[in-house]
N, C-alpha and C. Protein backbone atom coordinates (compact mmCIF):
# COMPACT_ATOMS: atom_id res chain seq x y z
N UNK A 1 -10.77 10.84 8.87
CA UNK A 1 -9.68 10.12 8.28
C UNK A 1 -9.93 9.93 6.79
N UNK A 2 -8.75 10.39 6.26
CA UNK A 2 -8.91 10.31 4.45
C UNK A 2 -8.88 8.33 4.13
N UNK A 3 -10.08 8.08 3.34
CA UNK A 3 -9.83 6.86 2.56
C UNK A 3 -9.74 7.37 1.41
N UNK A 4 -8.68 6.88 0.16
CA UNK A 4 -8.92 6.53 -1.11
C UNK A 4 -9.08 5.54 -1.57
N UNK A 5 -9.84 5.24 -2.76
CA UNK A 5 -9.63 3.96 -3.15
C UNK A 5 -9.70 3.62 -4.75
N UNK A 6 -8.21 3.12 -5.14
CA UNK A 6 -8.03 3.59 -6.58
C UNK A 6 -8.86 2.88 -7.58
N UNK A 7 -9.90 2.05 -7.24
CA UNK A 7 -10.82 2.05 -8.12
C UNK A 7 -11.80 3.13 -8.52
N UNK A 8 -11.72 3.76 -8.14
CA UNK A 8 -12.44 5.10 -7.89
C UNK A 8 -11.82 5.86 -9.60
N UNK A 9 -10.58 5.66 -9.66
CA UNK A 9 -9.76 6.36 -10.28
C UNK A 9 -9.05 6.17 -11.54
N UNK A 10 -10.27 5.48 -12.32
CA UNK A 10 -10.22 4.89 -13.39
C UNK A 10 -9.82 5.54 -14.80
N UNK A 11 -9.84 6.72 -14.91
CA UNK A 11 -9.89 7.68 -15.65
C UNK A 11 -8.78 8.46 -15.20
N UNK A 12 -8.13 8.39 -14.47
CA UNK A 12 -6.94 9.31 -14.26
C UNK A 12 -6.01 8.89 -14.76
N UNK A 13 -5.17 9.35 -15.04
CA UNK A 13 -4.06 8.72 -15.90
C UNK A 13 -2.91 8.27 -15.05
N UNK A 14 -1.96 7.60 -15.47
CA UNK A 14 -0.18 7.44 -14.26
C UNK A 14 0.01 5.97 -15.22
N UNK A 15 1.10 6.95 -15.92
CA UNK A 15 1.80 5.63 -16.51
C UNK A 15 3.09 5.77 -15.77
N UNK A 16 3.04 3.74 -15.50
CA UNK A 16 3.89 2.92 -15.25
C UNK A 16 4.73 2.69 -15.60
N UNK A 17 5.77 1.66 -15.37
CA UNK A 17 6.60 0.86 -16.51
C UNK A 17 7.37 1.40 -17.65
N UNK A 18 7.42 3.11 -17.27
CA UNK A 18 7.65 3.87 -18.30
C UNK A 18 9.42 3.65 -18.65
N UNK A 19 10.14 2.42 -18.41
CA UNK A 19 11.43 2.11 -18.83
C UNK A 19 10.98 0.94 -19.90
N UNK A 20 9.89 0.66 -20.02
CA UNK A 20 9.46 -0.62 -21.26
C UNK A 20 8.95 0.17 -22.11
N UNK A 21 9.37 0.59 -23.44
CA UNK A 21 8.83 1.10 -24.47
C UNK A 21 7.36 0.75 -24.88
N UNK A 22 7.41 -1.16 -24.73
CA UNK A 22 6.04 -1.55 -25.12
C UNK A 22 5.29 -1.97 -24.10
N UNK A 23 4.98 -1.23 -22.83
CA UNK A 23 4.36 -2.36 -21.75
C UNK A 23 2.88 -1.39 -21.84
N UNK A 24 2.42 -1.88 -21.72
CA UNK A 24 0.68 -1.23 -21.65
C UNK A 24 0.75 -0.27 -20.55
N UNK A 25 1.85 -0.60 -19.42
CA UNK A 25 1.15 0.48 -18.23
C UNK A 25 2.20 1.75 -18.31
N UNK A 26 2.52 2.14 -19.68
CA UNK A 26 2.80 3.57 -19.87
C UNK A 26 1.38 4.36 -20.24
N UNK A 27 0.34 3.90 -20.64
CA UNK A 27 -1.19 4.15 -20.88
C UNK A 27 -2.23 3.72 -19.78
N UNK A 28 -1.29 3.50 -18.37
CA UNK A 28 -2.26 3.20 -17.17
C UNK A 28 -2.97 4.06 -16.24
N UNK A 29 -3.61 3.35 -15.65
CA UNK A 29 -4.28 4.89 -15.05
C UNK A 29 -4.33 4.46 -13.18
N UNK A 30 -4.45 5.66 -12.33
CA UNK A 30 -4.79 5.49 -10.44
C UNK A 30 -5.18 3.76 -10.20
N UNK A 31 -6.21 3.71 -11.28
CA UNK A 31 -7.34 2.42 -10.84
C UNK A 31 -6.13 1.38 -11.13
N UNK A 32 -5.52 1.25 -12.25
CA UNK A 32 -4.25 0.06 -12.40
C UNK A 32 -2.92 0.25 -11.40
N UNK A 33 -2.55 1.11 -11.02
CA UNK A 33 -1.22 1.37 -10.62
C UNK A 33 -1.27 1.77 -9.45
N UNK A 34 -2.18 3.07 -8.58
CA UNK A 34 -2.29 3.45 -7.99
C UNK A 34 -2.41 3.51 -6.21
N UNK A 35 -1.81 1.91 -5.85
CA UNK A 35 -2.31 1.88 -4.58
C UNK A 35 -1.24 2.50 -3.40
N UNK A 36 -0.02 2.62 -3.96
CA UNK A 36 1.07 2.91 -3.51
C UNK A 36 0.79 4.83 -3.13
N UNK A 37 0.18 5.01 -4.49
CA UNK A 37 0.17 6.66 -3.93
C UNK A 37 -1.05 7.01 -3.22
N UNK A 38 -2.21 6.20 -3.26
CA UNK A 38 -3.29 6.36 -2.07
C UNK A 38 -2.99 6.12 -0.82
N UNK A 39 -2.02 4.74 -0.94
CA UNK A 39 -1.40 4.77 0.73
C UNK A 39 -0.77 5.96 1.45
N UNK A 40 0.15 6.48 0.68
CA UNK A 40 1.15 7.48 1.21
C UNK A 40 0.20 8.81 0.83
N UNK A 41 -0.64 8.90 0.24
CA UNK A 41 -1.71 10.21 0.36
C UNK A 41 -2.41 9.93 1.98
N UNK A 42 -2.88 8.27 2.18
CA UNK A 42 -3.80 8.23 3.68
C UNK A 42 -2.64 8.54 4.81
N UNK A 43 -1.40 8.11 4.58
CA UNK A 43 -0.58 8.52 5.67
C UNK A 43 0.09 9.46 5.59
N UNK A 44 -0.23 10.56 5.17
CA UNK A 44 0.35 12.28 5.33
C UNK A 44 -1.11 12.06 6.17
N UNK A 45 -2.36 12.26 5.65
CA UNK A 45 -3.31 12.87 6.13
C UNK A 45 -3.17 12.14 7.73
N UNK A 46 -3.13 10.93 7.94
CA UNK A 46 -3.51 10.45 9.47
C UNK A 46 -2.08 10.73 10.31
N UNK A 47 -1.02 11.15 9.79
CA UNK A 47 0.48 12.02 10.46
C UNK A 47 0.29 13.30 10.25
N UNK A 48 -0.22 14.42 9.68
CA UNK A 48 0.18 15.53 9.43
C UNK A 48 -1.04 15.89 9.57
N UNK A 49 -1.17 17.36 9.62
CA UNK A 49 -2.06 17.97 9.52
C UNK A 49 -2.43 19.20 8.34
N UNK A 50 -1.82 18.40 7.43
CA UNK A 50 -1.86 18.87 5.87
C UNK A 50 -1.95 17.98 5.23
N UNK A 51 -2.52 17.85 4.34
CA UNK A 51 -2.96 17.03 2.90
C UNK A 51 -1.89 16.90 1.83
N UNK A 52 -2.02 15.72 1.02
CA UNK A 52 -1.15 15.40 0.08
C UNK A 52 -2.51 14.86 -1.32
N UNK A 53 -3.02 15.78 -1.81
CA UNK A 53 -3.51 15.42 -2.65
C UNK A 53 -3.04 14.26 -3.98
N UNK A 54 -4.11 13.10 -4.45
CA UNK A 54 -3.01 12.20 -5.00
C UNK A 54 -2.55 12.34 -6.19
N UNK A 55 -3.50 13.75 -6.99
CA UNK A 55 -2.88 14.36 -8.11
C UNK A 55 -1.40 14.35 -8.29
N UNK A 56 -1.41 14.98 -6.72
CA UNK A 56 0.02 16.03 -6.34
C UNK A 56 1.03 14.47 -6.07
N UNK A 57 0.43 13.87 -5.90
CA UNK A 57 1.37 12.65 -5.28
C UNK A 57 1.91 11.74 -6.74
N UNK A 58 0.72 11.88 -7.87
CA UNK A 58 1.06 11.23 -8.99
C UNK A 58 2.03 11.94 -9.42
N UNK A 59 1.85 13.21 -9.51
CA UNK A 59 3.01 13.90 -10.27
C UNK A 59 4.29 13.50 -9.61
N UNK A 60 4.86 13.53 -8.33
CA UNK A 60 5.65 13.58 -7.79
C UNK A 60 6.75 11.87 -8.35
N UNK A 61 5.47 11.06 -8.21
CA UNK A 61 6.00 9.51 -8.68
C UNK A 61 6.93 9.92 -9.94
N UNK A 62 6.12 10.78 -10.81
CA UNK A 62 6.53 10.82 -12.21
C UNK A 62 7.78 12.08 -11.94
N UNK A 63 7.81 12.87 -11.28
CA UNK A 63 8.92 13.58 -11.36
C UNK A 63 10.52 13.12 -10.63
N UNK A 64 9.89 12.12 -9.24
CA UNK A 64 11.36 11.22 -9.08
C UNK A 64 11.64 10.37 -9.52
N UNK A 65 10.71 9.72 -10.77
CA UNK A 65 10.94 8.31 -11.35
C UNK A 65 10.66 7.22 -10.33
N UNK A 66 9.71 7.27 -9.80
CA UNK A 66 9.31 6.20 -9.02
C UNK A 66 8.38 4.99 -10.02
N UNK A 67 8.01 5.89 -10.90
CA UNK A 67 7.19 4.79 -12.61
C UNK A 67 7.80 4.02 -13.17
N UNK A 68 9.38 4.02 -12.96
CA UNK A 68 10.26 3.20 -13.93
C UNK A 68 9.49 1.81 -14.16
N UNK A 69 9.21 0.86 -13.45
CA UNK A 69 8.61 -0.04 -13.21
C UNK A 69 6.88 0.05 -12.63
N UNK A 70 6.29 -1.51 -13.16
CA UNK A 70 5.00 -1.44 -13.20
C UNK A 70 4.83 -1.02 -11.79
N UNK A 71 3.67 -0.15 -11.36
CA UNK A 71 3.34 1.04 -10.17
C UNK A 71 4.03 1.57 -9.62
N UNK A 72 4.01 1.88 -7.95
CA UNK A 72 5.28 2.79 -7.89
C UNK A 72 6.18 2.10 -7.02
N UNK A 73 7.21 2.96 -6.98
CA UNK A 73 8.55 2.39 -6.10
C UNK A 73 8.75 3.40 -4.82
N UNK A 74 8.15 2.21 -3.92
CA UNK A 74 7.97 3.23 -2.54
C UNK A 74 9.05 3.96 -2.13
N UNK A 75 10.20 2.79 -2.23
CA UNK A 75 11.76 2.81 -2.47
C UNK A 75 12.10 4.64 -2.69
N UNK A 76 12.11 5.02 -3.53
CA UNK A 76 12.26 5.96 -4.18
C UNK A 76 11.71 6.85 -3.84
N UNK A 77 10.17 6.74 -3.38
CA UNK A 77 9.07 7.85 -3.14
C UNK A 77 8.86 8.07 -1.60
N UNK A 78 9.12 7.23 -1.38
CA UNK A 78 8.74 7.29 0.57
C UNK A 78 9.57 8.23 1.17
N UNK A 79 10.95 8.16 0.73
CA UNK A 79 12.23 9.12 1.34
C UNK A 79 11.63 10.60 0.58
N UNK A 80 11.31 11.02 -0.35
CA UNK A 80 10.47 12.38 -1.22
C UNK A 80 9.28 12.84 -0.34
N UNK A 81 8.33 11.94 0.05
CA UNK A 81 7.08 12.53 0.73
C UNK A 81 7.33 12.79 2.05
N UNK A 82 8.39 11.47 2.81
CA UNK A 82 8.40 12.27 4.14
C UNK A 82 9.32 13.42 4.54
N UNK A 83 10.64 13.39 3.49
CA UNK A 83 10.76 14.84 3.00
C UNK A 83 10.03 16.01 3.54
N UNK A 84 8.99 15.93 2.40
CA UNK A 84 8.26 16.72 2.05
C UNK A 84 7.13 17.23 3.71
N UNK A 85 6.83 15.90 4.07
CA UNK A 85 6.05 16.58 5.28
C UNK A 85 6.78 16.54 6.91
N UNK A 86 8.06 16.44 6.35
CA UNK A 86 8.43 16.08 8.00
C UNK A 86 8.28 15.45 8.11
N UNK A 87 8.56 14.07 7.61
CA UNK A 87 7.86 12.93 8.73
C UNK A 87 9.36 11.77 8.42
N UNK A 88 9.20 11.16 10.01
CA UNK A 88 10.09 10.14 9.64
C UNK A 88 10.04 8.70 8.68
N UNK A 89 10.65 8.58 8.02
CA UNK A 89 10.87 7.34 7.45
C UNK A 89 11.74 6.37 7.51
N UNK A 90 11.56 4.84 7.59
CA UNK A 90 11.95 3.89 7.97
C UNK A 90 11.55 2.81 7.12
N UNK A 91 12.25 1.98 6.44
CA UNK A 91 11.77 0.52 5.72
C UNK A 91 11.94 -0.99 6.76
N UNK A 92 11.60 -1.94 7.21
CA UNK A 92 11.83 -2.72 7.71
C UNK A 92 11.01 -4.04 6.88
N UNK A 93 11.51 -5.13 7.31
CA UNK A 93 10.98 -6.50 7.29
C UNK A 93 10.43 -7.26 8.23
N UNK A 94 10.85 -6.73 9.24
CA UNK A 94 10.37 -7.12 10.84
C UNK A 94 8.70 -6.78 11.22
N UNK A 95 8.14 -7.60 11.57
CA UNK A 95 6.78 -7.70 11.58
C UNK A 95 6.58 -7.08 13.11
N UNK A 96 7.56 -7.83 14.08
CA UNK A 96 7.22 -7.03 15.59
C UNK A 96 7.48 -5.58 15.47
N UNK A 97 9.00 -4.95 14.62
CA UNK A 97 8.94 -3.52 14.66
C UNK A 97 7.68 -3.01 14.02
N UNK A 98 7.62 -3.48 12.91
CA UNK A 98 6.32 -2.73 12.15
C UNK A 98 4.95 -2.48 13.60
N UNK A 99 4.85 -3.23 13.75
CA UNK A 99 3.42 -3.21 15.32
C UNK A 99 3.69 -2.29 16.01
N UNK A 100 5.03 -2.18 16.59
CA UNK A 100 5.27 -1.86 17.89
C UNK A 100 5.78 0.01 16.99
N UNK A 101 6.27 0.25 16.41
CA UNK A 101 5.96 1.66 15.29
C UNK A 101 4.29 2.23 15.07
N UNK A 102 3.44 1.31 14.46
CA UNK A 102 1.91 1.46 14.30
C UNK A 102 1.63 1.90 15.93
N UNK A 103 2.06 0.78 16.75
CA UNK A 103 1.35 1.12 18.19
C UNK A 103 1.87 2.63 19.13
N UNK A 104 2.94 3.23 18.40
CA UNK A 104 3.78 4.21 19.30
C UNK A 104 3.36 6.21 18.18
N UNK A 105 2.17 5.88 17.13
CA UNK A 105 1.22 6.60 16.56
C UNK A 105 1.91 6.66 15.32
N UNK A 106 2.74 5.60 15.21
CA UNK A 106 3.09 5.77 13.60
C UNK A 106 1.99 5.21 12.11
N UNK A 107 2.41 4.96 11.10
CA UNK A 107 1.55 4.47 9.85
C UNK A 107 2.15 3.68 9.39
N UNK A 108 1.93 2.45 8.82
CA UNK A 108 3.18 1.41 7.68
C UNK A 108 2.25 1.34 6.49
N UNK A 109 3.09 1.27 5.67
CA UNK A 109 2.35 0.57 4.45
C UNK A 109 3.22 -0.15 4.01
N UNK A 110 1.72 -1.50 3.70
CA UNK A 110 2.89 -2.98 4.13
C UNK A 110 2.89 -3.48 2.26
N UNK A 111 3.69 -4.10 2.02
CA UNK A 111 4.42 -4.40 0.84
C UNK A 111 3.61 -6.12 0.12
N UNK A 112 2.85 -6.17 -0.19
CA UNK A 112 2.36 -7.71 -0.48
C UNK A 112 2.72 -7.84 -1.86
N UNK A 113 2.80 -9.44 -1.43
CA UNK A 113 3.39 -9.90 -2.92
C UNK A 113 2.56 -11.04 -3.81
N UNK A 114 1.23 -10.85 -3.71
CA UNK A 114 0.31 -11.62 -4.53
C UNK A 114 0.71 -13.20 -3.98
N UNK A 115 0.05 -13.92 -5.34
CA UNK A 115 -0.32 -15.78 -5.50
C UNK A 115 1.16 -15.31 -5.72
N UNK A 116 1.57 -16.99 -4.73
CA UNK A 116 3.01 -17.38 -5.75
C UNK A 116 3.03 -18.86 -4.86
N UNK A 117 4.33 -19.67 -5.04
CA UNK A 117 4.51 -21.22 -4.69
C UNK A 117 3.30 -21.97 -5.47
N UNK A 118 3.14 -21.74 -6.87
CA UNK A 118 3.33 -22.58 -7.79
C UNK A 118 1.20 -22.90 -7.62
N UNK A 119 0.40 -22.00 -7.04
CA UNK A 119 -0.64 -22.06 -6.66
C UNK A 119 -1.21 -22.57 -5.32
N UNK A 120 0.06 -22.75 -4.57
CA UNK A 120 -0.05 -23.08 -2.94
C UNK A 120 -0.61 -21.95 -2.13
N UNK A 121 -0.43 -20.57 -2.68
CA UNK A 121 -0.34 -19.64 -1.34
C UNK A 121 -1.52 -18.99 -2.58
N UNK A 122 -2.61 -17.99 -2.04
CA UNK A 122 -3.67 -17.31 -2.82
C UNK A 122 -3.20 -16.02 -1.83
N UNK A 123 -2.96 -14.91 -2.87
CA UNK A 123 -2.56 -13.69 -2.37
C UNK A 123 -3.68 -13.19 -1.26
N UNK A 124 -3.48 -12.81 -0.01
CA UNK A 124 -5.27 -12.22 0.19
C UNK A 124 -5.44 -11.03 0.20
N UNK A 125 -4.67 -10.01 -0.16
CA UNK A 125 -5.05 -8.78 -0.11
C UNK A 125 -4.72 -8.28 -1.74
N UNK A 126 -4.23 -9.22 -2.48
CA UNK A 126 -4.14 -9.02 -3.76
C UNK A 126 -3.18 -10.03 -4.71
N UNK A 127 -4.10 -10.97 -6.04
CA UNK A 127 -3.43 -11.74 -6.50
C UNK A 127 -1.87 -11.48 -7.25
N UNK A 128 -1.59 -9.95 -7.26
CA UNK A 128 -0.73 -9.17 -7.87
C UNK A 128 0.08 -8.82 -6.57
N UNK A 129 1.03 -7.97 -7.38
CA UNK A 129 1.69 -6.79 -5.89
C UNK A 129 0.56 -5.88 -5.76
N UNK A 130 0.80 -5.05 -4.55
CA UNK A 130 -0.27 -4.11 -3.96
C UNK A 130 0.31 -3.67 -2.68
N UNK A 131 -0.02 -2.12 -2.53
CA UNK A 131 -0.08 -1.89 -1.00
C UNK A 131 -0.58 -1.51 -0.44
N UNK A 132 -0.93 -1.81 1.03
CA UNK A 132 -2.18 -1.50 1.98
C UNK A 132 -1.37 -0.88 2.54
N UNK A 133 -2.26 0.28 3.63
CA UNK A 133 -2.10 0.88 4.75
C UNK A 133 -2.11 0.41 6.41
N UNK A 134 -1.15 0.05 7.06
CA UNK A 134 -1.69 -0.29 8.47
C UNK A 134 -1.73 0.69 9.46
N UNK A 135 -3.18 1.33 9.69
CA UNK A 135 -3.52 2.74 10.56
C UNK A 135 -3.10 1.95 12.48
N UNK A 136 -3.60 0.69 12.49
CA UNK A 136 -3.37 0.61 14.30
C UNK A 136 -3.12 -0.79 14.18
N UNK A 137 -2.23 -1.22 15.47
CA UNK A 137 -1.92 -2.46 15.24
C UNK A 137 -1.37 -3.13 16.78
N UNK A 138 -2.00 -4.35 17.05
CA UNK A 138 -1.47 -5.10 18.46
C UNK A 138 -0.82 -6.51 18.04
N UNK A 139 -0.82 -7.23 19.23
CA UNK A 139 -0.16 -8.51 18.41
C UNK A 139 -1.10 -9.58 18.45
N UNK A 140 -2.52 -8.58 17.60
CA UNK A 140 -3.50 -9.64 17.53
C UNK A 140 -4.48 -9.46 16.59
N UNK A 141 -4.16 -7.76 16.21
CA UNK A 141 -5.07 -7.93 14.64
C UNK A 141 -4.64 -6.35 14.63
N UNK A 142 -4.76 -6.49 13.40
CA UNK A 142 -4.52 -5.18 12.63
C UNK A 142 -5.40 -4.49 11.84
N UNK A 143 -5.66 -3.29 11.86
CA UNK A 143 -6.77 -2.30 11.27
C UNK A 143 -5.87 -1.89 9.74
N UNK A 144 -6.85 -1.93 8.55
CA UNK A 144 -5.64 -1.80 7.46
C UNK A 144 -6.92 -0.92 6.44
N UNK A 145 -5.87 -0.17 5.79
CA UNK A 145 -6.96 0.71 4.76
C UNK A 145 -6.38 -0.01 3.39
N UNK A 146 -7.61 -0.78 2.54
CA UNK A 146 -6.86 -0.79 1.52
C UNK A 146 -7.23 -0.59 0.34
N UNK A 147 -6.69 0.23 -0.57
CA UNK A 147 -6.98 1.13 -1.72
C UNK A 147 -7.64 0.33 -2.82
N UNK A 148 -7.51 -0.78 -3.01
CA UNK A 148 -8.41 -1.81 -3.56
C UNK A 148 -9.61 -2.68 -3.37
N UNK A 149 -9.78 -2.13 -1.83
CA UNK A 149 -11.50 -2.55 -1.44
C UNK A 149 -12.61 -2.42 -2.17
N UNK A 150 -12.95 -3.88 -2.60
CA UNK A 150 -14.86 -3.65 -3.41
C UNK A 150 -15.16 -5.05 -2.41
N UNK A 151 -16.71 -4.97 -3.16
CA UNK A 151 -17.50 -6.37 -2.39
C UNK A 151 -16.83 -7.50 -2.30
N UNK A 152 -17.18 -8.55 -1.59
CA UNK A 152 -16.53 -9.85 -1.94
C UNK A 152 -15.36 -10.15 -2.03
N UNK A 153 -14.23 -8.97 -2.14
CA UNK A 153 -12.71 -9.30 -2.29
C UNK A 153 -12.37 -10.42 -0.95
N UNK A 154 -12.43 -10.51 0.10
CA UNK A 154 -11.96 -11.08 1.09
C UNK A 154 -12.84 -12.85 1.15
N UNK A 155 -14.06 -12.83 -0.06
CA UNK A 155 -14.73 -14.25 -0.13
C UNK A 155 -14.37 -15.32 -0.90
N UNK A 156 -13.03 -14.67 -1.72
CA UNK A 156 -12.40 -15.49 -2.39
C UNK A 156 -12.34 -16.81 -1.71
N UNK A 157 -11.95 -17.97 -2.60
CA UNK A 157 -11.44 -19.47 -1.92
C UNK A 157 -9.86 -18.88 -2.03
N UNK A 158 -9.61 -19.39 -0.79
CA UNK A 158 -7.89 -18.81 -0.20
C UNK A 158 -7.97 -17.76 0.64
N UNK A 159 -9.06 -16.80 0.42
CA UNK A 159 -8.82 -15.51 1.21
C UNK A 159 -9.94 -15.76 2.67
N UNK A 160 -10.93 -16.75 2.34
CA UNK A 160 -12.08 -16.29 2.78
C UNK A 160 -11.35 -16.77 5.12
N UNK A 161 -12.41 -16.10 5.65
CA UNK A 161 -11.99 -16.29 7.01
C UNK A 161 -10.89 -15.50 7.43
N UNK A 162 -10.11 -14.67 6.54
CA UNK A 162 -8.75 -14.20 6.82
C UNK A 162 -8.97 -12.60 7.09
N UNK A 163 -10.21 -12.07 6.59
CA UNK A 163 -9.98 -10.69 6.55
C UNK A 163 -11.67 -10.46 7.46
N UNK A 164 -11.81 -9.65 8.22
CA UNK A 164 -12.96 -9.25 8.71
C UNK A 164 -13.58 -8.03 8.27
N UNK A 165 -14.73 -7.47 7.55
CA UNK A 165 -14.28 -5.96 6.60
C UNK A 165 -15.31 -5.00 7.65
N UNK A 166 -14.98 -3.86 8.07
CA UNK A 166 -16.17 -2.97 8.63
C UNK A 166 -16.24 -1.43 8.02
N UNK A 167 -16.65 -1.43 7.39
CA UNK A 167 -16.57 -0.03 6.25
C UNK A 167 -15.44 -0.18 5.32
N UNK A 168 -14.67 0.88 5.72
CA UNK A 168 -13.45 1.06 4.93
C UNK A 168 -12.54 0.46 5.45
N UNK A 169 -12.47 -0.32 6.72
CA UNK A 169 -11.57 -0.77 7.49
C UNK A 169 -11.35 -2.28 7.48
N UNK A 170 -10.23 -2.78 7.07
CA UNK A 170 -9.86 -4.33 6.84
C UNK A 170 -9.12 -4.94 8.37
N UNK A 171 -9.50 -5.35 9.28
CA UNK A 171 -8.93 -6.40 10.20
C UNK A 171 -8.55 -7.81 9.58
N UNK A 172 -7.55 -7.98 10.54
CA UNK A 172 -6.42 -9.49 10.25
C UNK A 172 -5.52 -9.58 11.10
N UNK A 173 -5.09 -10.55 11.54
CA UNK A 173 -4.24 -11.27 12.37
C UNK A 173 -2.97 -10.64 11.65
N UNK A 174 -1.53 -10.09 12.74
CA UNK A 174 -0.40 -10.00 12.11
C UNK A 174 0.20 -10.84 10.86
N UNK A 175 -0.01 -12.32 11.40
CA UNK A 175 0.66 -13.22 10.75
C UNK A 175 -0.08 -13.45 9.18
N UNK A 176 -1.42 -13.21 9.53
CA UNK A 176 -1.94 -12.98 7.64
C UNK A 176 -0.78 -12.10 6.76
N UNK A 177 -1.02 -10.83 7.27
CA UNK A 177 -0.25 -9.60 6.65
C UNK A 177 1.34 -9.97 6.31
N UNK A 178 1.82 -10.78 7.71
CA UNK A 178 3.01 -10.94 7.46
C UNK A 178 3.68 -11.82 6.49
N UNK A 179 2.52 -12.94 6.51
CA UNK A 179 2.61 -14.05 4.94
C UNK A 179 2.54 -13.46 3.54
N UNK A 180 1.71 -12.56 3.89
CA UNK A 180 0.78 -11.98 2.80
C UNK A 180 2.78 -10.86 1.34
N UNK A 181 3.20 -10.72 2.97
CA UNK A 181 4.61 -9.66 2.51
C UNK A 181 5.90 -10.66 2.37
N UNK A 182 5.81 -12.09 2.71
CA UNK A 182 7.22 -13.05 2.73
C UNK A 182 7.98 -12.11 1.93
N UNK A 183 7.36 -12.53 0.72
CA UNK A 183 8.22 -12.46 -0.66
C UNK A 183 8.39 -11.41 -1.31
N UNK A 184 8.66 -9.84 -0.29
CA UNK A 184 9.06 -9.05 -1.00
C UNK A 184 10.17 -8.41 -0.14
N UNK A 185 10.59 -7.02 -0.35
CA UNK A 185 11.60 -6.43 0.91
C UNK A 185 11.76 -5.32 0.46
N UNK A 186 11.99 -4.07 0.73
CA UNK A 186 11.21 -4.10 2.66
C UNK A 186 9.65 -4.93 2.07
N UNK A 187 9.96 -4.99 3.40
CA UNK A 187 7.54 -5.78 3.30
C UNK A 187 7.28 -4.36 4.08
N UNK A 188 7.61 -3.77 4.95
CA UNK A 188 7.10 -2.35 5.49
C UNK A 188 7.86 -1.39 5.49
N UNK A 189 6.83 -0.28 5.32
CA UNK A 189 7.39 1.24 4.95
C UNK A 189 6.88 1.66 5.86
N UNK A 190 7.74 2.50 7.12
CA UNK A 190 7.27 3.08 8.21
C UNK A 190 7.14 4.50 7.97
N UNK A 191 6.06 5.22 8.74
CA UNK A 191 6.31 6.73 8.71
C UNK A 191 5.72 6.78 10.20
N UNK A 192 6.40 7.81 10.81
CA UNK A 192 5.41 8.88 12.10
C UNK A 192 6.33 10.30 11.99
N UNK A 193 5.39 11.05 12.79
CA UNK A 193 6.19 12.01 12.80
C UNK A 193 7.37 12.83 13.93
């Protein structure tokens, strides 16, 4: 199973935000922007049996305008890649479909929306937007790849107890993930094939 992980990818280039003349992330690179196209690079590879290199995947952001805004717009790009490999696509908000899709050999990549309510809620899979991968899922914890994994991310105060880490692989209770996405929409991007 392909992991990426866009810290890795510091030096690659993918500017963002490229509708703001002055925003810094027209000069950004994989490691700033990038988690959106590592997700949808891990889910060609764990649906298909062909590769989506994330070179090939950056370019693609930049050729449908999925950059307009800071990282990418799954929106835009999700309907292009599964396109591209056959695969079905689906957006939802629904936390039971999302499971019960993961559980029937599909992939989601779920939509989080960082800290927000004024310092009440601490993002746990990222104080920003970000998106993770959910590879398997019951209605009792979920296996998640996520492109921003280093040490200690899950020991934060706010995060800590919420995430269990075993390699590359992040476990959590639905309802983490599903808090974690309130405040965006879709919160999941489905694919199978």
């Amino acid at each position: 199973m392909k992991y990426l992980n866009q810290l890795d990818y510091a030096d690659v280039p993918y500017p963002t935000d490229v509708k703001n003349p002055d925003s810094p992330m027209k000069d950004g690179s994989i490691k700033r922007a990038g988690c959106g196209l590592c997700c949808l690079c891990m889910a060609v590879d764990r649906l298909t049996t062909e590769s989506l290199p994330l070179l090939e995947c950056r370019d693609l952001a930049v050729e449908h305008k999925a950059n307009l805004d800071p990282g990418t717009d799954l929106e835009v790009l999700s309907p292009v890649i599964a396109e591209k490999f056959h695969l079905r696509y689906e957006p939802t908000d629904d936390l039971q479909k999302m499971i019960r899709f993961v559980q029937n050999g599909g992939c989601a990549i779920a939509n989080v929306g960082g800290d927000r309510d004024d310092g009440q809620y601490t993002g746990v899979f990222s104080h920003g937007g970000h998106f993770v991968a959910v590879i398997s899922a019951d209605e009792k914890e979920l296996c998640i790849l996520d492109p921003s994994l280093k040490e200690g991310k899950f020991d934060e105060p706010g995060r800590e107890g919420k995430v269990r880490v075993e390699g590359v692989f992040a476990y959590c209770a639905p309802s983490i993930l599903d808090r974690d996405t309130d405040n965006r929409s879709p919160r999941y991007y489905l694919f199978s094939r």
